[in-house]
Protein backbone atom coordinates (compact mmCIF):
# COMPACT_ATOMS: atom_id res chain seq x y z
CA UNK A 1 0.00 0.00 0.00
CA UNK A 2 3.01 2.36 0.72
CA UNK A 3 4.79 1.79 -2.67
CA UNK A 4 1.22 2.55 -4.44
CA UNK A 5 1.19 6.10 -2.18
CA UNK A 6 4.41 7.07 -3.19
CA UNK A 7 3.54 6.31 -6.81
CA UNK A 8 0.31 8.20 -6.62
CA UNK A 9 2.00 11.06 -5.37
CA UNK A 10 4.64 11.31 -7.81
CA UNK A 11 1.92 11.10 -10.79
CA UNK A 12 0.36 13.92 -8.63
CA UNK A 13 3.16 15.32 -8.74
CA UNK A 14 4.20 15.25 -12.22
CA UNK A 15 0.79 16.11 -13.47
CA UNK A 16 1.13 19.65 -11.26
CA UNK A 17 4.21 20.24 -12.59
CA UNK A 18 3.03 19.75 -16.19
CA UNK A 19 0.02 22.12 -15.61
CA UNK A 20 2.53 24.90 -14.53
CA UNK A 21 4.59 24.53 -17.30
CA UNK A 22 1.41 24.93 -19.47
CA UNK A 23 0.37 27.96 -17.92
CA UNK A 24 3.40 29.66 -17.82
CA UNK A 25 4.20 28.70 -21.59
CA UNK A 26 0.55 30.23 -22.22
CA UNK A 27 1.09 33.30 -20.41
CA UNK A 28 4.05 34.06 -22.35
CA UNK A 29 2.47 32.88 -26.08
CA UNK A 30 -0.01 35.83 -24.79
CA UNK A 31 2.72 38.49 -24.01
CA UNK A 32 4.63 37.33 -27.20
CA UNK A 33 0.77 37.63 -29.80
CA UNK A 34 -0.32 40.71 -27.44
CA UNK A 35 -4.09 42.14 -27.05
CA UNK A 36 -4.30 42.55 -31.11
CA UNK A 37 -3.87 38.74 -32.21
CA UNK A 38 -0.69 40.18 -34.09
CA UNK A 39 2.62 39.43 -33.34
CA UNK A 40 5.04 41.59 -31.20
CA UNK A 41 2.59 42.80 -28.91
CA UNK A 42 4.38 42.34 -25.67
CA UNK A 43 8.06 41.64 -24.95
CA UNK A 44 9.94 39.99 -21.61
CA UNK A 45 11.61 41.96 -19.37
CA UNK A 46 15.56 41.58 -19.46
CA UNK A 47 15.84 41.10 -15.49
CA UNK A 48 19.51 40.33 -15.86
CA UNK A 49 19.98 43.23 -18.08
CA UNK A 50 22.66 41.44 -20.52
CA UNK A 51 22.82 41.23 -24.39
CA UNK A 52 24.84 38.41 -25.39
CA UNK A 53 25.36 34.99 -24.09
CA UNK A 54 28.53 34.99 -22.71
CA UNK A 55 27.60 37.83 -20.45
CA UNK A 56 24.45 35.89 -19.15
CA UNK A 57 26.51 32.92 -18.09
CA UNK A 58 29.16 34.60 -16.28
CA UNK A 59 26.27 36.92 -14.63
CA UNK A 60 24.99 33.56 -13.43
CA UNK A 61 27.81 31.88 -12.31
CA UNK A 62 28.40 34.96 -10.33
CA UNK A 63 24.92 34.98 -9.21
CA UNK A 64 25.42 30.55 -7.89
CA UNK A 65 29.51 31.89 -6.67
CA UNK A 66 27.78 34.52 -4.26
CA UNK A 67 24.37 32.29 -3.15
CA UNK A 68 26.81 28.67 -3.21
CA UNK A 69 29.44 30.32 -0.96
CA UNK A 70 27.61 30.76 1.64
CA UNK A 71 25.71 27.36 1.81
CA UNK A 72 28.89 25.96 1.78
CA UNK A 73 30.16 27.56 4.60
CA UNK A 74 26.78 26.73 6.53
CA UNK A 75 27.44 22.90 5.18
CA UNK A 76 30.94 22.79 6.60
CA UNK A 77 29.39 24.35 9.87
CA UNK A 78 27.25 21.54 10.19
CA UNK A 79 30.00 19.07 9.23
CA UNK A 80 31.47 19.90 12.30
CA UNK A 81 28.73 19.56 14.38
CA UNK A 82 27.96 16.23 13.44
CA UNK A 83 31.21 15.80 14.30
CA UNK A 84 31.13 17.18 17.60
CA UNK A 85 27.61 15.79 18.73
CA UNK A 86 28.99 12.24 17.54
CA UNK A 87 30.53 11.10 20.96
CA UNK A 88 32.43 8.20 19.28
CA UNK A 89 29.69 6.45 17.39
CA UNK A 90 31.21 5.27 13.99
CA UNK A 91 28.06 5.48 12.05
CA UNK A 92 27.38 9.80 12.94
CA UNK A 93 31.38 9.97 12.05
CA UNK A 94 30.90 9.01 9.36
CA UNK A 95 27.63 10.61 8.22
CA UNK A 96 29.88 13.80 9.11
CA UNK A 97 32.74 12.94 7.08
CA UNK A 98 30.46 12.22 4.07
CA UNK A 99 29.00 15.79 4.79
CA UNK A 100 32.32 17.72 5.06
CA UNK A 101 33.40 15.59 1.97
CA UNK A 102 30.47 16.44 0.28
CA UNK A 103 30.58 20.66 0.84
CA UNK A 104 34.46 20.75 -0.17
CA UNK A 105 33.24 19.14 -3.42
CA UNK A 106 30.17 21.44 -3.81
CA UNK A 107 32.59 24.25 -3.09
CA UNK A 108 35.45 22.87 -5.16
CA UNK A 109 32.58 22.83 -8.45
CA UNK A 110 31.84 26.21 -7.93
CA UNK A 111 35.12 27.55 -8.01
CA UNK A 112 36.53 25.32 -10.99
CA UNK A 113 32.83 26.40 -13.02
CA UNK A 114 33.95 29.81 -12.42
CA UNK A 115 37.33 29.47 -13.45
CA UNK A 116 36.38 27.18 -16.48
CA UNK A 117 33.86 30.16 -17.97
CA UNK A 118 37.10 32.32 -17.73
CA UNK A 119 38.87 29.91 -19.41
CA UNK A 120 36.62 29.15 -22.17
CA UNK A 121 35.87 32.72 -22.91
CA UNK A 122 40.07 33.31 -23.03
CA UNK A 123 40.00 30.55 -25.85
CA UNK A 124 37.59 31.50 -27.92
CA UNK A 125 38.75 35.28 -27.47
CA UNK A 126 35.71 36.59 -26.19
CA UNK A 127 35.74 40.15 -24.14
């Protein structure tokens, strides 16, 4: 009975999802047809105010640098917890290890992504 639940839930789930995605791709066939049935009768807003590709990716690389950072930090904070609160029992020890391990790798991503849209932009001799 549990299994059918779960399975229940994640076709409820799904089918939620699925009716977002339609509404949102509705609202925005609206703003893109606008109130006369012709085309270009609305346009998006440019919330990230950038004009070419490149410039969006970096902007939000910078934007998951300055958010991931901090998690990071509050991941490593409770890596050390678990390690204090473990009083000798193996199994928290490790669960800690596996979380400190775990938010030096996050970290370690964010930094190399950073570095790597640098890098790619230096090849191909983008500004």
């Amino acid at each position: 009975m549990a299994y059918k639940n779960r399975h229940h839930k994640k076709i409820r789930f799904g089918l939620v999802c699925l009716l977002i995605f339609t509404w949102l791709l509705s609202g925005l066939q609206t703003l893109a047809v606008g109130k006369s049935g012709e085309g270009g009768g609305g346009s998006l807003p440019n919330f990230l105010q950038t004009r070419d590709f490149s410039t969006l990716v970096n902007r939000l690389a910078g934007y998951l640098l300055m958010v991931g950072i901090p998690i990071a930090v509050i991941m490593v904070l409770y890596a050390a917890v678990l390690f204090l609160t473990s009083g000798g029992n193996e199994e928290k020890v490790k669960t800690a290890k596996k979380a400190l391990t775990w938010a030096i790798v996050g970290t370690a991503v964010l930094l190399v992504a950073k570095g790597l849209i640098s890098l790619i932009k230096d090849i191909l001799g983008a500004s």
